[in-house]
C-alpha atoms as a PDB file:
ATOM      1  CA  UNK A   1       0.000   0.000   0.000  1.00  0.00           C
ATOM      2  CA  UNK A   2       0.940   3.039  -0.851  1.00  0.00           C
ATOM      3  CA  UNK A   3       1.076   6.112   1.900  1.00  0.00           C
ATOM      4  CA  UNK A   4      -0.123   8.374  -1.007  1.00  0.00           C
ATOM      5  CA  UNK A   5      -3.371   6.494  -1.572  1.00  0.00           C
ATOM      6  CA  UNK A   6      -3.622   5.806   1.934  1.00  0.00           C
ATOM      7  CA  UNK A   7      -3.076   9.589   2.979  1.00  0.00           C
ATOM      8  CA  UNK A   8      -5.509  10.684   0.049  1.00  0.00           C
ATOM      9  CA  UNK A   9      -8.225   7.988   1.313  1.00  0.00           C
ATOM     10  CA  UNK A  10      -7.880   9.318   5.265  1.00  0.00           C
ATOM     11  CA  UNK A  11      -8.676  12.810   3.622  1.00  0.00           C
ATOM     12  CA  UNK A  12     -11.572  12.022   1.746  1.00  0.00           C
ATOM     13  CA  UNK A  13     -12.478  10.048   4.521  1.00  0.00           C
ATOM     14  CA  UNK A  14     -12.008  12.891   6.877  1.00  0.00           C
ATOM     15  CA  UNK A  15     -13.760  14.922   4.830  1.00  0.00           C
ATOM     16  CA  UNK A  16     -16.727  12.928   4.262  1.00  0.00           C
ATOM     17  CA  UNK A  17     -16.798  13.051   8.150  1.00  0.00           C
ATOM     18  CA  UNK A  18     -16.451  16.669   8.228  1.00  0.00           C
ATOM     19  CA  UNK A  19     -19.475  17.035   6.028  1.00  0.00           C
ATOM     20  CA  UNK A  20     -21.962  14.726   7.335  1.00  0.00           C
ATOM     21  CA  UNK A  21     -21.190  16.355  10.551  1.00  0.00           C
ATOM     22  CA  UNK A  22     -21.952  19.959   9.302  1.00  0.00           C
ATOM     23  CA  UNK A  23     -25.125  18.157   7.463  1.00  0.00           C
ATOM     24  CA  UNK A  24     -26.548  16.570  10.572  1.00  0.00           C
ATOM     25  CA  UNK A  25     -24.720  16.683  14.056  1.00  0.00           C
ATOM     26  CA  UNK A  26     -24.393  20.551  13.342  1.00  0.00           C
ATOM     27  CA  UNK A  27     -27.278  21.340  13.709  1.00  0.00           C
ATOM     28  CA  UNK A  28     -29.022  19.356  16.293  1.00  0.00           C
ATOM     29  CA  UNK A  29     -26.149  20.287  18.260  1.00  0.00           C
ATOM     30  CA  UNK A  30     -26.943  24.078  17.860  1.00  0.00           C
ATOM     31  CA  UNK A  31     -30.671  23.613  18.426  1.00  0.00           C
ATOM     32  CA  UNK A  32     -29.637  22.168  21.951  1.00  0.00           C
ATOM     33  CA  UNK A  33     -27.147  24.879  22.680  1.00  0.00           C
ATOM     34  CA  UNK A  34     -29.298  27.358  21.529  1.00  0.00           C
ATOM     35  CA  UNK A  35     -32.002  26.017  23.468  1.00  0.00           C
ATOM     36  CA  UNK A  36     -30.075  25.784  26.446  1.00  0.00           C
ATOM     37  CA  UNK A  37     -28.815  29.122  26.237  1.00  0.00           C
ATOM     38  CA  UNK A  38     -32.628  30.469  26.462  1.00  0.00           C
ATOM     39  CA  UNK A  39     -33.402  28.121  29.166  1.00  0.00           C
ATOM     40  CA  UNK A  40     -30.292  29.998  30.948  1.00  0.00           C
ATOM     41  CA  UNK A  41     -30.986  33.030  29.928  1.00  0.00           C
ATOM     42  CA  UNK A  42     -34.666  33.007  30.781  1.00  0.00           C
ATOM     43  CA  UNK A  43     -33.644  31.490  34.243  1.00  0.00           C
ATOM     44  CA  UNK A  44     -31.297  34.424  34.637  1.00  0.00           C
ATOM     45  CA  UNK A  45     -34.342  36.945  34.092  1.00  0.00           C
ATOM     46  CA  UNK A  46     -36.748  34.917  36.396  1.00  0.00           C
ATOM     47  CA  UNK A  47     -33.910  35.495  38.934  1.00  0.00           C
ATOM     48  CA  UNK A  48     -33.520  39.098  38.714  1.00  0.00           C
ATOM     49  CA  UNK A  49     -37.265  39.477  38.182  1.00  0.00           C
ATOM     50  CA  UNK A  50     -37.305  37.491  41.784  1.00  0.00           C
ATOM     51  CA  UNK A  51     -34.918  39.633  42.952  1.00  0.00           C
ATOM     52  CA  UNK A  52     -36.502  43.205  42.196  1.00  0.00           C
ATOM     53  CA  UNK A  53     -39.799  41.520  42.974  1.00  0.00           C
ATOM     54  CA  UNK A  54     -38.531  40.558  46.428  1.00  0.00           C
ATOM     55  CA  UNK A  55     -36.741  44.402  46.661  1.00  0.00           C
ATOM     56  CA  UNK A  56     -40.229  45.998  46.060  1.00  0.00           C
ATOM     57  CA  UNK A  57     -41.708  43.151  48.370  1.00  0.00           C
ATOM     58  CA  UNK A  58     -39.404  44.156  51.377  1.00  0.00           C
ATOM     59  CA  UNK A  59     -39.973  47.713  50.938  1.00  0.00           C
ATOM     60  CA  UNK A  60     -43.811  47.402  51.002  1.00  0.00           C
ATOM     61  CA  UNK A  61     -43.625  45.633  53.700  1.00  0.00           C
ATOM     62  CA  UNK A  62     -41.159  47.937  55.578  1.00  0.00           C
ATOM     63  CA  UNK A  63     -44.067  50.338  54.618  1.00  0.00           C
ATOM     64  CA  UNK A  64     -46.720  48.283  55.601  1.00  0.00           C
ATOM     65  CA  UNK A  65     -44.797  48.306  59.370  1.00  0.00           C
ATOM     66  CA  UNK A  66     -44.488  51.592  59.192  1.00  0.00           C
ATOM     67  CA  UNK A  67     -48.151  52.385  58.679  1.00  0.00           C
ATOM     68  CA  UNK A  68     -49.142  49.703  61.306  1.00  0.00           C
ATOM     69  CA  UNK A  69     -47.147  51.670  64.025  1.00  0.00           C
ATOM     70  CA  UNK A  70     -48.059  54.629  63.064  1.00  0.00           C
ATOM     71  CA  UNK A  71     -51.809  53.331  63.090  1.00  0.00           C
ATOM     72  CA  UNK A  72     -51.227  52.081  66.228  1.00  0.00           C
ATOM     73  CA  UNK A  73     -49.860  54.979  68.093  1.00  0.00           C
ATOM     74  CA  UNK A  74     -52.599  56.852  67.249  1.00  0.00           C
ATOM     75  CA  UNK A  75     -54.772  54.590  68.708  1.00  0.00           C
ATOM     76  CA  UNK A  76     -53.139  53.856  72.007  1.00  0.00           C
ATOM     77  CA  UNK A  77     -53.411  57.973  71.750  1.00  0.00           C
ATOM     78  CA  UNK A  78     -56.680  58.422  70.919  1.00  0.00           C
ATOM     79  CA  UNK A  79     -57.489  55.576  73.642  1.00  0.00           C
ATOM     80  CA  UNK A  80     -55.919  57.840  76.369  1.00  0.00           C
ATOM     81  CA  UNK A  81     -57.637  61.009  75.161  1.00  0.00           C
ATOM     82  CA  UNK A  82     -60.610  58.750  75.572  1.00  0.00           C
ATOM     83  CA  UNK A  83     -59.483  57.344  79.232  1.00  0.00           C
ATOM     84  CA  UNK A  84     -58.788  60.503  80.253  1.00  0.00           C
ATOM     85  CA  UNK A  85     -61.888  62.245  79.041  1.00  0.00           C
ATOM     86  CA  UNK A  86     -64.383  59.662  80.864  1.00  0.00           C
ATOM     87  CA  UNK A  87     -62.193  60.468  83.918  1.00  0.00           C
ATOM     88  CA  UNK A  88     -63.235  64.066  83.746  1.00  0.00           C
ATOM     89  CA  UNK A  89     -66.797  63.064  83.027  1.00  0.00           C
ATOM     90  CA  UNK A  90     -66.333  60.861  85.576  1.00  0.00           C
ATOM     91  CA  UNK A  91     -65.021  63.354  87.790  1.00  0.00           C
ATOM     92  CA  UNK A  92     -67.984  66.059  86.638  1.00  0.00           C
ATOM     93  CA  UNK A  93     -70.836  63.706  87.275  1.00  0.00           C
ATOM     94  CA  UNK A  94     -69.251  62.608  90.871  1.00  0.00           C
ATOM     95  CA  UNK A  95     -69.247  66.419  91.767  1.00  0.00           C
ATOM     96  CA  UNK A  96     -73.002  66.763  90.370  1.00  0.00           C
ATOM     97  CA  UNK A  97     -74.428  63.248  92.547  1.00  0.00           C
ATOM     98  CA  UNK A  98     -72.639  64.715  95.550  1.00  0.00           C
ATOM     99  CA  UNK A  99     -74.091  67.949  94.783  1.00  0.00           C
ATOM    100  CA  UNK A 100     -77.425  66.672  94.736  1.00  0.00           C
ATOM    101  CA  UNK A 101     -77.175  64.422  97.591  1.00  0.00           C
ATOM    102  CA  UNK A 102     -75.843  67.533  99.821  1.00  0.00           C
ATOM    103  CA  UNK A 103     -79.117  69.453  98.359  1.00  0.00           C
ATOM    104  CA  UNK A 104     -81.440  66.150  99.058  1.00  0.00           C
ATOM    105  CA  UNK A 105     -79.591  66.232 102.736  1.00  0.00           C
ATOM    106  CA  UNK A 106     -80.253  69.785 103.562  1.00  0.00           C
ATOM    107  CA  UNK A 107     -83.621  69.479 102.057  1.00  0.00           C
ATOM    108  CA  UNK A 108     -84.205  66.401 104.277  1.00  0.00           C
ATOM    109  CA  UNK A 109     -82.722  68.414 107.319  1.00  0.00           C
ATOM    110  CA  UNK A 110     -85.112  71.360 106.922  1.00  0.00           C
ATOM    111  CA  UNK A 111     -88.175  68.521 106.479  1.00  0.00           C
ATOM    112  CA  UNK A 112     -86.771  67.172 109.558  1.00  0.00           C
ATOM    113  CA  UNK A 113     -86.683  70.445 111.128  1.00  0.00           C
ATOM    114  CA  UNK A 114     -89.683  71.942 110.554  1.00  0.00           C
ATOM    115  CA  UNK A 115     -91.091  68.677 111.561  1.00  0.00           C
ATOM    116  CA  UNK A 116     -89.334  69.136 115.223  1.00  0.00           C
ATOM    117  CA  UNK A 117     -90.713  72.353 115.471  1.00  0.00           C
ATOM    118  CA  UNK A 118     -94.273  71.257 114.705  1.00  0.00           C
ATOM    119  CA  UNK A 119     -94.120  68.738 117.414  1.00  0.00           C
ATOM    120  CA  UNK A 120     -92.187  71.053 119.380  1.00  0.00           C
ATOM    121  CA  UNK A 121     -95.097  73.339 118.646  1.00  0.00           C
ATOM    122  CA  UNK A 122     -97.682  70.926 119.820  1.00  0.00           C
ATOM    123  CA  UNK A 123     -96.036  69.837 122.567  1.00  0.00           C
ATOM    124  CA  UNK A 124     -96.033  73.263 124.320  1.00  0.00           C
ATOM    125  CA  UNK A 125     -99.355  73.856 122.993  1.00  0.00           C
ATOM    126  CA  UNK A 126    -100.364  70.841 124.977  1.00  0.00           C
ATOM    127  CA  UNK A 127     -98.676  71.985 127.916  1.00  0.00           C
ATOM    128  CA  UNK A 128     -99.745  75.524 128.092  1.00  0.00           C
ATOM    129  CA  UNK A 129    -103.248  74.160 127.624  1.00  0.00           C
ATOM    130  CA  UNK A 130    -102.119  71.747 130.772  1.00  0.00           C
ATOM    131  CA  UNK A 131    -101.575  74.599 132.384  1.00  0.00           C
ATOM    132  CA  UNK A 132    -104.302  76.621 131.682  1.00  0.00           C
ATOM    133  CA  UNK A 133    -106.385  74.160 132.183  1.00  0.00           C
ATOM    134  CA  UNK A 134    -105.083  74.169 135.666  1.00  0.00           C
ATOM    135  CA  UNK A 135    -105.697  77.568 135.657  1.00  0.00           C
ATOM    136  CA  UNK A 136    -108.924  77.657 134.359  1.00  0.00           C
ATOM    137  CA  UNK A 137    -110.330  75.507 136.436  1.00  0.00           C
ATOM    138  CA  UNK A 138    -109.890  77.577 139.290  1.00  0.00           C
ATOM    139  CA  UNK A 139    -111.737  80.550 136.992  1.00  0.00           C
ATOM    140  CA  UNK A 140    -115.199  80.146 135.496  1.00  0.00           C
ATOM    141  CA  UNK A 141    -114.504  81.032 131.738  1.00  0.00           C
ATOM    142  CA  UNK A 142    -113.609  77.937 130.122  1.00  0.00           C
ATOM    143  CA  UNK A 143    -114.093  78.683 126.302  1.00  0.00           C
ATOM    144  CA  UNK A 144    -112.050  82.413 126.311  1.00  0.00           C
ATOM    145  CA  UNK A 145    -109.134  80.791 128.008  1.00  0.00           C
ATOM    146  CA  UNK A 146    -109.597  78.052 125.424  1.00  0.00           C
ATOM    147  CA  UNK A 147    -109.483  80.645 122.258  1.00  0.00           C
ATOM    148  CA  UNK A 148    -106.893  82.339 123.719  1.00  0.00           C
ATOM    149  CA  UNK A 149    -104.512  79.493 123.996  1.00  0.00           C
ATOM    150  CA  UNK A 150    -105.816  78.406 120.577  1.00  0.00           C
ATOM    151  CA  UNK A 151    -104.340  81.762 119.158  1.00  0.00           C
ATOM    152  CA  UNK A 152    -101.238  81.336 121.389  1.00  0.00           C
ATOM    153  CA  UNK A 153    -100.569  77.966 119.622  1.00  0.00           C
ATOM    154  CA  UNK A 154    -101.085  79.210 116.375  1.00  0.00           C
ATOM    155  CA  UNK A 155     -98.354  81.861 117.125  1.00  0.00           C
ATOM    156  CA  UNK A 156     -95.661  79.460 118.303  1.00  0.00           C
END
C-alpha cells in the first residue's frame, strides 16, 4: 500500500466526516445549545425578576410596618384622650351626685326640722293648755281661756 493512496483515502475520509457532521450533528447540536442558552438566559431573568420583585416586596412591607405603628400609636393615643376624658366626666358627674345628695340632705334636714318644730309646737301647745287648764279651772270662763290658747298655739 501506498502512503499516497492511503493519505488521500484518510482525507476524503475525513472529509466525508467533516461534512456529514456539518449536514446533521451541526445542527441538532446548535438547536440544543441554543435552546439551552434560552433556558439559561430566561432562568437568569426569572432570577432578577425574583430579585426586584422581592426588593419591592421588602420595601412594602417595611411600609406596611411603618403604617401599622403609626396606626397604632394613634390609637393607644386616641385611647388615652378617651381614658382621660371619661375620667373628667367621671369626675364632673361625681361632683353633680354629691351635689345633689348635699341638696337632698339639707332638704331632708329642713323637712326634719320643721317637723321638730311642729311637734315642738304641739307639745307646748299641749302643755300651756295643761296649764291653763289648771288655771282655768280655778276661773269660770272655760271657752275664752280656750281661744286664747288656741291663738297662742297658732303663734308658736
Amino acid at each position: 500500500m501506498n502512503i499516497n493512496l492511503s493519505l488521500l483515502a484518510q482525507v476524503i475520509a475525513f472529509g466525508l466526516f467533516l461534512w456529514c457532521t456539518k449536514k446533521w450533528v451541526w445542527p441538532m447540536l446548535l438547536t440544543k445549545i441554543e435552546a439551552r442558552q434560552k433556558q439559561i438566559a430566561d432562568g437568569l431573568a426569572a432570577g432578577e425578576q425574583g430579585r426586584k420583585s422581592l426588593e419591592v416586596s421588602t420595601r412594602q412591607a417595611e411600609e406596611a410596618i411603618k403604617e401599622a405603628r403609626t396606626r397604632a400609636a394613634e390609637i393607644v393615643s386616641q385611647a388615652e384622650r378617651r381614658a382621660s376624658q371619661l375620667i373628667e366626666e367621671a369626675k364632673g358627674a361625681a361632683k353633680e351626685e354629691g351635689t345633689r345628695e348635699k341638696a337632698a340632705a339639707k332638704a331632708e334636714i329642713g323637712q326634719e326640722v320643721q317637723r321638730a318644730r311642729e311637734l315642738l309646737r304641739e307639745q307646748v301647745a299641749a302643755l300651756a293648755v295643761a296649764g291653763a287648764e289648771k288655771i282655768l279651772r280655778r276661773e269660770v270662763d272655760a271657752k275664752a281661756h280656750t281661744e286664747l290658747l288656741e291663738g297662742i298655739k297658732k303663734q308658736l
